[in-house]
N, C-alpha and C. Protein backbone atom coordinates (compact mmCIF):
# COMPACT_ATOMS: atom_id res chain seq x y z
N UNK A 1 91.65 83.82 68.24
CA UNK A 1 92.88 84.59 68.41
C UNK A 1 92.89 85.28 69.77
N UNK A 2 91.67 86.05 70.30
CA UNK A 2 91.67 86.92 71.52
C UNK A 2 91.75 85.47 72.62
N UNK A 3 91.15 84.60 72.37
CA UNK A 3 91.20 83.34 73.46
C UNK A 3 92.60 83.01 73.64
N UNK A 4 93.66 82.73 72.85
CA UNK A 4 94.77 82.46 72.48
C UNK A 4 95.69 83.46 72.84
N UNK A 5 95.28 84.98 72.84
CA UNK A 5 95.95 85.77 73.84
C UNK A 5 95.65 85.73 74.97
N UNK A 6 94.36 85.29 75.28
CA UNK A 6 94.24 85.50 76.87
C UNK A 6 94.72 84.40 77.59
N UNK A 7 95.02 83.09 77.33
CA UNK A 7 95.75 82.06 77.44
C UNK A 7 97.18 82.19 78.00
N UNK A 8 97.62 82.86 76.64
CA UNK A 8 99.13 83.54 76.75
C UNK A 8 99.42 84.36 78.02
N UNK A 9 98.20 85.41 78.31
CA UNK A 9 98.73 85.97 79.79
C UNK A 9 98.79 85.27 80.95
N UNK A 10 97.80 84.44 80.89
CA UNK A 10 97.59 83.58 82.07
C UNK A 10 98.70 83.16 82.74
N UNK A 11 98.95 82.16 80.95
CA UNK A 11 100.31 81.46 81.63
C UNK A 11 101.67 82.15 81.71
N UNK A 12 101.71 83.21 81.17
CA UNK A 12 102.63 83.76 81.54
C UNK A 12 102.68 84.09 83.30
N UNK A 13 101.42 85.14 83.51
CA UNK A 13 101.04 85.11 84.89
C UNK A 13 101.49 84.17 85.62
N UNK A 14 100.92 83.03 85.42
CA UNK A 14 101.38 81.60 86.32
C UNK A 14 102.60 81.59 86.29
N UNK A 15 103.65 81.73 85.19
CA UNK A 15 104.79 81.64 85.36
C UNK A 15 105.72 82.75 86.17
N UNK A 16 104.89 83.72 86.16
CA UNK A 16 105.73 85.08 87.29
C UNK A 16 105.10 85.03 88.60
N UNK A 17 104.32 84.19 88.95
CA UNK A 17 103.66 84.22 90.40
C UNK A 17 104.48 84.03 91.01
N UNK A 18 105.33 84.67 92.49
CA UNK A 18 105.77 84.39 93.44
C UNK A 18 105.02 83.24 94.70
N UNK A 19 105.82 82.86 95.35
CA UNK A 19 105.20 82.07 96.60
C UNK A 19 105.66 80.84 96.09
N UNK A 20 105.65 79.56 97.18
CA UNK A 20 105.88 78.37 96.84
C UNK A 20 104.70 77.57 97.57
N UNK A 21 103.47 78.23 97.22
CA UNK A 21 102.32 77.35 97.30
C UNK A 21 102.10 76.17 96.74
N UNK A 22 101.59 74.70 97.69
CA UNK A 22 101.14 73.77 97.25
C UNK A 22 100.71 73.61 95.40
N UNK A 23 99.37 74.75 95.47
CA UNK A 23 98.49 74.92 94.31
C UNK A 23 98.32 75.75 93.68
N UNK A 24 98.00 76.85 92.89
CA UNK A 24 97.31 77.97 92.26
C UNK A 24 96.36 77.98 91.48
N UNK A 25 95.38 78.84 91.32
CA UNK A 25 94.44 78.81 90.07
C UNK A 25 94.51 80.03 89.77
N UNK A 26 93.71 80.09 88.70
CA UNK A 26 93.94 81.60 87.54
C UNK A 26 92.33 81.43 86.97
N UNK A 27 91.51 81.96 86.56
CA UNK A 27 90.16 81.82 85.97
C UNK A 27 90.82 83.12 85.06
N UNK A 28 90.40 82.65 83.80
CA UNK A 28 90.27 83.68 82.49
C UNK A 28 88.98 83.72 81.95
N UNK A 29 88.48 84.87 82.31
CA UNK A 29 86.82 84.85 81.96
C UNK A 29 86.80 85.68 80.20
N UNK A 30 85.58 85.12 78.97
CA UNK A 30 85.73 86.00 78.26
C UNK A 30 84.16 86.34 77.55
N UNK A 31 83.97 86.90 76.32
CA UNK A 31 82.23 86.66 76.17
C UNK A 31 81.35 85.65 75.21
N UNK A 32 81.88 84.64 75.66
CA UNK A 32 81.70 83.32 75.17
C UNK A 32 80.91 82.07 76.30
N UNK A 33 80.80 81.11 75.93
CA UNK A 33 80.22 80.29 76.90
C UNK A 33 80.81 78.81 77.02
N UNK A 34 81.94 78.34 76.99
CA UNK A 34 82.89 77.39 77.57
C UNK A 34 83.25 77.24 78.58
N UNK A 35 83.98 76.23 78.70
CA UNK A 35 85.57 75.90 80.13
C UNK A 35 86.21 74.89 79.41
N UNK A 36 87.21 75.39 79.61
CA UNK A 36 88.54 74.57 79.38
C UNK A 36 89.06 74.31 80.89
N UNK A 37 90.02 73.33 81.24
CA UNK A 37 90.87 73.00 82.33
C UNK A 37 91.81 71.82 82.22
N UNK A 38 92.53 72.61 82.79
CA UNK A 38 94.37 72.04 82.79
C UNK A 38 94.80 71.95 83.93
N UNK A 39 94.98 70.71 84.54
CA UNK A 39 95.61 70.62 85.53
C UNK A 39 96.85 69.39 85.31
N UNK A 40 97.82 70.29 86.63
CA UNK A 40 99.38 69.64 86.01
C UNK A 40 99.68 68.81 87.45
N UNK A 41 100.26 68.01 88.00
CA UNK A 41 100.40 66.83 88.66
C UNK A 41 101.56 67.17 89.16
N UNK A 42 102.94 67.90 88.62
CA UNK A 42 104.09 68.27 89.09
C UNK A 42 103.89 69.21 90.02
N UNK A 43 103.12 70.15 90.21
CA UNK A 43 102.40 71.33 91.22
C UNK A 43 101.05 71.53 91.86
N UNK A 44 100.53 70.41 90.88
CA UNK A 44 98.82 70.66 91.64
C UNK A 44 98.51 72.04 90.66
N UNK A 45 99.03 72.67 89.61
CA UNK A 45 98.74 73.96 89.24
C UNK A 45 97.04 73.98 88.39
N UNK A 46 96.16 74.41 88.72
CA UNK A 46 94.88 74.43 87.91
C UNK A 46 94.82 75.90 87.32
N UNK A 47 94.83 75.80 86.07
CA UNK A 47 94.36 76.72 84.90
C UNK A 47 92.93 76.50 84.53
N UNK A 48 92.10 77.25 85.15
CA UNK A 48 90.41 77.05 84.47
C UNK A 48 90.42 78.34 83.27
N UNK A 49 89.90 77.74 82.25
CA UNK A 49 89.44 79.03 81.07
C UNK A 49 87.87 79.25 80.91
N UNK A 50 86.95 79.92 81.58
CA UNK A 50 86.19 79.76 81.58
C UNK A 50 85.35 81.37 80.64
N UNK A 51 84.44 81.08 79.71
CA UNK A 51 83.77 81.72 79.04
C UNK A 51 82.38 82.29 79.68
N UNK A 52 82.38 83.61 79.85
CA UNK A 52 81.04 83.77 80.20
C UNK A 52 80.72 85.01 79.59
N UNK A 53 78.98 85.27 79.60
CA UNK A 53 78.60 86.35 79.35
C UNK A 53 78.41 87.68 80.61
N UNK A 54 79.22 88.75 80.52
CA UNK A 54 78.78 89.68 81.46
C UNK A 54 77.95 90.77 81.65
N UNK A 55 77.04 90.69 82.07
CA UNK A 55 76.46 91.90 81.53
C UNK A 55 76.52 93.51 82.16
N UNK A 56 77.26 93.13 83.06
CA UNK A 56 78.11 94.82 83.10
C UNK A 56 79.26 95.54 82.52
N UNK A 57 79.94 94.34 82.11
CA UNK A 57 81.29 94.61 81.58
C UNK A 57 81.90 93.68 80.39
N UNK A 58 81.99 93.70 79.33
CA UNK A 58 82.20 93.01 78.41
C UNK A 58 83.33 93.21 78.43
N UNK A 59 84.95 93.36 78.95
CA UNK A 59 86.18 93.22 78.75
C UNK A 59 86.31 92.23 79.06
N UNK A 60 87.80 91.28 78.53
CA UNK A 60 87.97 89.78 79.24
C UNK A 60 88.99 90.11 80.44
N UNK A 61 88.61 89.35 81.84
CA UNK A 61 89.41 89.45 82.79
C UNK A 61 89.75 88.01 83.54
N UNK A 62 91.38 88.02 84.02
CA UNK A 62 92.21 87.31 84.69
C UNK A 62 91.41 87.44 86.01
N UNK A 63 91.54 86.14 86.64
CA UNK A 63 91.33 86.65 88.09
C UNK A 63 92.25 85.69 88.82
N UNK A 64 92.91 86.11 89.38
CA UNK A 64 94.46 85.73 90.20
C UNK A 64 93.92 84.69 91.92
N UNK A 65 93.92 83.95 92.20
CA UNK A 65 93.90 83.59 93.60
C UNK A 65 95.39 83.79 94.36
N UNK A 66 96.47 84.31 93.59
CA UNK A 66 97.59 83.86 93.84
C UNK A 66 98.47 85.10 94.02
N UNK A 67 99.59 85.73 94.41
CA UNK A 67 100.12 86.60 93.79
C UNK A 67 100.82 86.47 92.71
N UNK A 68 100.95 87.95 91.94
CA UNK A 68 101.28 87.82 90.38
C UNK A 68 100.95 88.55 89.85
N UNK A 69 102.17 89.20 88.81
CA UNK A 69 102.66 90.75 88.45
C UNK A 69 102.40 90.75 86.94
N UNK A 70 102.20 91.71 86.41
CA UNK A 70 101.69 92.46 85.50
C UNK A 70 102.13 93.36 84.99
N UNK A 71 102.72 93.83 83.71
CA UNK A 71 102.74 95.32 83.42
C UNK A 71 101.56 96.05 82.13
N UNK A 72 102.17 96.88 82.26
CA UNK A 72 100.91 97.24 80.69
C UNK A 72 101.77 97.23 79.67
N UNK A 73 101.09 97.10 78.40
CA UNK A 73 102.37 96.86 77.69
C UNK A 73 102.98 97.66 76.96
N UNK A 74 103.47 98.23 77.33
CA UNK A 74 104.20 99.45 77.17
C UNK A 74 105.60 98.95 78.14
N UNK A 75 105.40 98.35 79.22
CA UNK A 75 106.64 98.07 80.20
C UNK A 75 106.91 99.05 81.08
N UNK A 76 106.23 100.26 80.83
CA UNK A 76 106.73 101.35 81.52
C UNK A 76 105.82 101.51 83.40
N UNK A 77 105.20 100.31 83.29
CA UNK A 77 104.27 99.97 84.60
C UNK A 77 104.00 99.14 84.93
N UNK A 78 105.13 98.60 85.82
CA UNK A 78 104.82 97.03 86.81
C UNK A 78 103.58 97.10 88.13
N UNK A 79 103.25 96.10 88.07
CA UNK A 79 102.06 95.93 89.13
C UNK A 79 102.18 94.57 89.76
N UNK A 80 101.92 94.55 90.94
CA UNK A 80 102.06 93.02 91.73
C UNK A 80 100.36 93.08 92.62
N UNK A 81 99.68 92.23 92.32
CA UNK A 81 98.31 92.19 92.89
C UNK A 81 98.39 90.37 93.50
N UNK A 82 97.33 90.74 94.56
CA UNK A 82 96.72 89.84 95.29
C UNK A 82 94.94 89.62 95.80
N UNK A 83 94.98 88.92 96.55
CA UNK A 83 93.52 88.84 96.76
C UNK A 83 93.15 90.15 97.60
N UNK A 84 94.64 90.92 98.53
CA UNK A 84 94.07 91.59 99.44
C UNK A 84 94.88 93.31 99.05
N UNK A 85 95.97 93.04 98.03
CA UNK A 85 96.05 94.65 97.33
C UNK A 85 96.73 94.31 96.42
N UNK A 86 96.97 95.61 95.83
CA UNK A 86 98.13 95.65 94.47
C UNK A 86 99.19 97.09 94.42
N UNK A 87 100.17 96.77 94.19
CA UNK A 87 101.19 97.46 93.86
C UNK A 87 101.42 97.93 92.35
N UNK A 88 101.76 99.33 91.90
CA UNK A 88 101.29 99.58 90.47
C UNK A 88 102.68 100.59 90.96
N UNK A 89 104.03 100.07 90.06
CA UNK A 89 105.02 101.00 90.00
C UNK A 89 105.47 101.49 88.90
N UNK A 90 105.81 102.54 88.39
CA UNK A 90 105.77 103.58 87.25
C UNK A 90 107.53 103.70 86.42
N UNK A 91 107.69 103.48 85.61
CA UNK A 91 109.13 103.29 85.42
C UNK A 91 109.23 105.04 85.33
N UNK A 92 108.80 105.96 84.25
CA UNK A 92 108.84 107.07 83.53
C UNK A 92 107.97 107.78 83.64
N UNK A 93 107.72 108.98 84.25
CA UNK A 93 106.92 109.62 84.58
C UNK A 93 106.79 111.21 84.19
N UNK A 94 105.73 112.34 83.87
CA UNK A 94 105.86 113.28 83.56
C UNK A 94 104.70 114.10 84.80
N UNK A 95 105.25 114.02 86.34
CA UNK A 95 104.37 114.20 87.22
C UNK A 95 105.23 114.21 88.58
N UNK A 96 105.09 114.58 89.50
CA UNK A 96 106.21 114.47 90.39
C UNK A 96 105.01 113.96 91.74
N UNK A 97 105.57 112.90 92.74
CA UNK A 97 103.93 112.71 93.76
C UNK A 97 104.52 113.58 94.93
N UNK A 98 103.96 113.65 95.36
CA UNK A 98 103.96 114.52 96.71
C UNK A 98 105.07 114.09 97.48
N UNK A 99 105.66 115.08 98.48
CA UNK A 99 106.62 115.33 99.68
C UNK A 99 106.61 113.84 99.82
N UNK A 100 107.48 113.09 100.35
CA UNK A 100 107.56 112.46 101.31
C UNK A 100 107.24 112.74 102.94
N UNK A 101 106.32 111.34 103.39
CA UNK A 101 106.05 111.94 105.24
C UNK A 101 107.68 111.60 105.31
N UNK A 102 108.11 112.18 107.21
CA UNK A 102 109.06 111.60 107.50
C UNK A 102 109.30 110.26 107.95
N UNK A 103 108.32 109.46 108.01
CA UNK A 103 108.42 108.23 108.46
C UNK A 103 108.53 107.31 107.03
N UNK A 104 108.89 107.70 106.05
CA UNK A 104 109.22 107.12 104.91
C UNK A 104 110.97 107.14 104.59
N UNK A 105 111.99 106.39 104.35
CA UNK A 105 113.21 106.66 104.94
C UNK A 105 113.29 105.75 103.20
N UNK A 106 112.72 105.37 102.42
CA UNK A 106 113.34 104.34 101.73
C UNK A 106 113.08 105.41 100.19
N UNK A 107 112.84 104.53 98.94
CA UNK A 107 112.43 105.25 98.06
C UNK A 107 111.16 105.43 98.27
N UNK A 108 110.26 106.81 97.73
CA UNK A 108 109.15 107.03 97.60
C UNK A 108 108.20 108.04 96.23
N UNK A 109 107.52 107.49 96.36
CA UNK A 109 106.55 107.86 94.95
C UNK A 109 106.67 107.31 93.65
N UNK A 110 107.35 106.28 94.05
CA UNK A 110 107.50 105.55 92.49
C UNK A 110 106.46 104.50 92.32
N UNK A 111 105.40 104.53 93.07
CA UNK A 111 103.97 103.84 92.75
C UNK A 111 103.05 104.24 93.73
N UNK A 112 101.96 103.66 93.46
CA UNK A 112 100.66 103.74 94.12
C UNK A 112 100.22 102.19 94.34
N UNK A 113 100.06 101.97 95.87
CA UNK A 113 99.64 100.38 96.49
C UNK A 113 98.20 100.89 96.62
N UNK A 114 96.96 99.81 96.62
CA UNK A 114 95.87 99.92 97.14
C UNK A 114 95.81 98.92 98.33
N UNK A 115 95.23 98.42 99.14
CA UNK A 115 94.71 97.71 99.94
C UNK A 115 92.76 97.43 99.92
N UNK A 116 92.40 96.06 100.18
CA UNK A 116 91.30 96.46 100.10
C UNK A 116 90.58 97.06 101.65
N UNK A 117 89.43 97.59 101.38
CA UNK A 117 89.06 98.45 102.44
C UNK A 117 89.75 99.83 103.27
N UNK A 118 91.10 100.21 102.31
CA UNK A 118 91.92 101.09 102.73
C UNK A 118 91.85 102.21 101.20
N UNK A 119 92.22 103.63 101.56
CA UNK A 119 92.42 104.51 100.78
C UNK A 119 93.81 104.18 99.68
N UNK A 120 94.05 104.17 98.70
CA UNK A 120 95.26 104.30 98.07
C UNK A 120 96.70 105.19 98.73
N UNK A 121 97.55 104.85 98.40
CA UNK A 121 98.72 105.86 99.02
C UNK A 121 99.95 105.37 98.09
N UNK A 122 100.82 106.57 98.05
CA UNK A 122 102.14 106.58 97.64
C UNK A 122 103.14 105.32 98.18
N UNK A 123 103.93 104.57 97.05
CA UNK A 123 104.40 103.53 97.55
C UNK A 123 106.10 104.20 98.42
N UNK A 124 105.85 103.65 99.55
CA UNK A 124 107.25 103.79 100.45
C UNK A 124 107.86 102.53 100.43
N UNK A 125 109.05 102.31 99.48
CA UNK A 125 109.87 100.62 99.38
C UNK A 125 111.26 100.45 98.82
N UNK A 126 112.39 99.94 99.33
CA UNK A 126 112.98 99.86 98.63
C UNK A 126 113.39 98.44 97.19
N UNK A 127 111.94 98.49 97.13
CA UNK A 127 112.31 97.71 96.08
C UNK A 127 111.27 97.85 94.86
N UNK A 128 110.85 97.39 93.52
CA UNK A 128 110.28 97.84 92.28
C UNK A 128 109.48 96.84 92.25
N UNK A 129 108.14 96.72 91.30
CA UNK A 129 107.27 96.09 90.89
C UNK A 129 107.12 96.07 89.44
N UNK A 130 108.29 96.51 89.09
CA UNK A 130 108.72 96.76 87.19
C UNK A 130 109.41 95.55 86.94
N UNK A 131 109.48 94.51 87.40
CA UNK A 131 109.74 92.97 87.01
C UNK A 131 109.10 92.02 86.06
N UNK A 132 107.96 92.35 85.33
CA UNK A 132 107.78 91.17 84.65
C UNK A 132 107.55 91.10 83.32
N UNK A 133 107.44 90.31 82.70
CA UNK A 133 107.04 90.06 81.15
C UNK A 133 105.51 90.23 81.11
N UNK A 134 104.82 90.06 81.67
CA UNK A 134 103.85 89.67 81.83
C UNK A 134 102.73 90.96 81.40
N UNK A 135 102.62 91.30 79.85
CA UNK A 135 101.71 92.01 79.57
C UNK A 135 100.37 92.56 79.65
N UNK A 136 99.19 92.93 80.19
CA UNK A 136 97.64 93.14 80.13
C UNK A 136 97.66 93.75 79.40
N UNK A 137 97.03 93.21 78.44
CA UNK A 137 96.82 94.05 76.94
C UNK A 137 95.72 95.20 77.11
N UNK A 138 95.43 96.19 76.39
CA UNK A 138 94.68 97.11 76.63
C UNK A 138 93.48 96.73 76.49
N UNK A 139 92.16 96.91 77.31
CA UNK A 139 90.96 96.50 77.52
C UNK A 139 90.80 95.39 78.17
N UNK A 140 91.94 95.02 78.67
CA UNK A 140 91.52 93.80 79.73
C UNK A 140 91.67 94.35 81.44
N UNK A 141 91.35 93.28 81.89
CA UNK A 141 91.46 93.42 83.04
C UNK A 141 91.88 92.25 84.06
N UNK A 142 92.52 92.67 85.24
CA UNK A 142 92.56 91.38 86.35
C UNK A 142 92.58 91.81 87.53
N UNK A 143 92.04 90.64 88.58
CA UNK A 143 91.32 90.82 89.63
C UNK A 143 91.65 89.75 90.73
N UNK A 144 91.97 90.32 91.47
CA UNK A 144 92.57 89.71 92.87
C UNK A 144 91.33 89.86 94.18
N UNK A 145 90.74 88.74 94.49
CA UNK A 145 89.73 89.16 95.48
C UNK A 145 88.86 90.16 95.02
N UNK A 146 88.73 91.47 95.56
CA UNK A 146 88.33 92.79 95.54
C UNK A 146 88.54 93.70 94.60
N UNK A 147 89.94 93.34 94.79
CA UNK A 147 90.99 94.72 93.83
C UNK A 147 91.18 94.27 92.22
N UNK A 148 90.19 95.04 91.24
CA UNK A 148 90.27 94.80 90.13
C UNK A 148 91.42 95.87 89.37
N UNK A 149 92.52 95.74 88.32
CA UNK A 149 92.84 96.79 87.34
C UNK A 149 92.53 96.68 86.09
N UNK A 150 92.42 97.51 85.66
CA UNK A 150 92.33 97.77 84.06
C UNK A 150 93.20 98.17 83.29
N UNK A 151 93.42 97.86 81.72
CA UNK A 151 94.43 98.42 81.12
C UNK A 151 93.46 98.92 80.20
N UNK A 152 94.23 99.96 80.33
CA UNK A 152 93.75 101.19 78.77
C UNK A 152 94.84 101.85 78.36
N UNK A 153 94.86 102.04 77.23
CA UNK A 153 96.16 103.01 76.90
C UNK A 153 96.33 104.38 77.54
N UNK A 154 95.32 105.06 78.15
CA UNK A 154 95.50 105.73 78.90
C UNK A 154 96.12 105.15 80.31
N UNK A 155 96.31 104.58 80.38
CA UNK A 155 96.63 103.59 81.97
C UNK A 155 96.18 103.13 82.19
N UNK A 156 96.86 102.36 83.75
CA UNK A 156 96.16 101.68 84.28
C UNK A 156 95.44 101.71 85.85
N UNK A 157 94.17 101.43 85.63
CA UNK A 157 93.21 101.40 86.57
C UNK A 157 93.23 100.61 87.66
N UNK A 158 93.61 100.98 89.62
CA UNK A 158 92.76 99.58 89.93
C UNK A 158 91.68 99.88 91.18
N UNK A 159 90.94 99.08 91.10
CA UNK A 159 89.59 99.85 92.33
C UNK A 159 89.14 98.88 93.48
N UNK A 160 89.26 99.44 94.13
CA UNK A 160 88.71 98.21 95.18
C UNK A 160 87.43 98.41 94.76
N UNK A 161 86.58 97.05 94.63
CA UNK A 161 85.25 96.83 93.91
C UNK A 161 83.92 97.32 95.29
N UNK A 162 84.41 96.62 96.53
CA UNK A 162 83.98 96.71 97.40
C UNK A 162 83.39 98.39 97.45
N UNK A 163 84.55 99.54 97.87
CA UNK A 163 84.66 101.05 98.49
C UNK A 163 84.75 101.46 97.32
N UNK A 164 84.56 101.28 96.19
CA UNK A 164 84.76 102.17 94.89
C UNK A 164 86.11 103.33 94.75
N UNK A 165 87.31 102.97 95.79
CA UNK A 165 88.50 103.69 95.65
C UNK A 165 89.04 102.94 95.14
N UNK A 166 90.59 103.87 94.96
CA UNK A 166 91.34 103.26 93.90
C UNK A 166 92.31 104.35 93.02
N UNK A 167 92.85 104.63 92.28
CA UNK A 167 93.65 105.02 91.61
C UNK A 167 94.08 104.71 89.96
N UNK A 168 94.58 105.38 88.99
CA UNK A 168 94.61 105.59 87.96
C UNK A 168 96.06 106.16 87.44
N UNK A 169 97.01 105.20 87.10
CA UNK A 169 98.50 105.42 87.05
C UNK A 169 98.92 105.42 85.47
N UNK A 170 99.53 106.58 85.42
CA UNK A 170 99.99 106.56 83.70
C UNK A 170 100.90 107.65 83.40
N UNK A 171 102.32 107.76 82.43
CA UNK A 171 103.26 108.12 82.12
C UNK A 171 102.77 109.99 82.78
N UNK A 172 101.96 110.19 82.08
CA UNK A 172 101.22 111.64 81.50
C UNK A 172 100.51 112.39 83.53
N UNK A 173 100.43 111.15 84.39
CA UNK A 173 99.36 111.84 85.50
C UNK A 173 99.14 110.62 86.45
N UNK A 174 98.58 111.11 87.48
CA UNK A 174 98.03 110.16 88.16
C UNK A 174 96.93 110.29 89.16
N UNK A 175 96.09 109.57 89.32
CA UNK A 175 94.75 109.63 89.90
C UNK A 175 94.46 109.17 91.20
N UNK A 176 94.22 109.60 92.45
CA UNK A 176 94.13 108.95 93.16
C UNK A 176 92.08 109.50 93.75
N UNK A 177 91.67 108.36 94.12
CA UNK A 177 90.27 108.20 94.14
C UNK A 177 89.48 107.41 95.50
């Protein structure tokens, strides 16, 4: 059943990825010891499902080569991650983020971007990352390059693995680290 959900995100994932790349892959890691693989001929698209044991972290995690958005499921928090950051935007909030600088002219504070090797900061954009179907169920995780997030019902987590920064976004607060 948990294999069969984690399946379900994938391909959902795959199906909200932006870009019109040649190829994509997705690895769904869980604590088992398999591989499955699917590859489709109309896109070149490779889906690996691969089972492993971790021994730091027993949650099951997505890992993205591609870009491709996420919310928690709740809906109330879109996220767009890559190999090199992620965008985590907040529909409903009980928290207000800081001033705007003046060199921010568009909307601001309606998320938190990471970059890897960079500090977290307030998102300056006029546009949302609250676009997708695409659920992370609570206790999972996915990972772009560096930049891993987490879902917990308390929110969601993401850290550059590398600098141990990162941030912690949720209805109730928000964390920056």
């Amino acid at each position: 059943m948990h294999r069969l959900l984690l399946l379900t995100v994938v391909l959902a994932l795959l199906l909200s990825a932006c870009g019109d790349d040649e190829s994509s892959a997705v690895t769904v890691t869980e604590g088992a010891s398999s591989t499955e693989e699917t590859t489709s001929t109309d896109d070149t698209t490779t889906v690996e499902v691969t089972s492993t044991t971790a021994e730091d972290d027993s949650r099951a995690s997505v890992v993205v080569r591609d870009p491709s958005a996420f919310t928690s499921p709740t809906g109330n928090i879109g996220c767009l991650i890559d190999k090199e950051m992620v965008r985590c935007d907040i529909a409903e909030r009980e928290w207000a983020p800081p001033p705007a600088p003046d060199s921010c002219t568009l909307d601001y504070g309606q998320g938190i971007t990471l970059r890897a090797g960079a500090p977290p900061e307030f998102v300056c954009a006029g546009d949302t990352a609250l676009n997708s179907d695409a659920a992370l169920p609570y206790g999972e995780s996915i990972q772009g390059g560096l930049i891993r997030c987490d879902s917990e019902e308390s929110g969601i987590t993401c850290t550059d693995m590398e600098t141990g920064r990162g941030f912690t976004l949720s209805k109730a607060a928000y964390e920056l680290f």
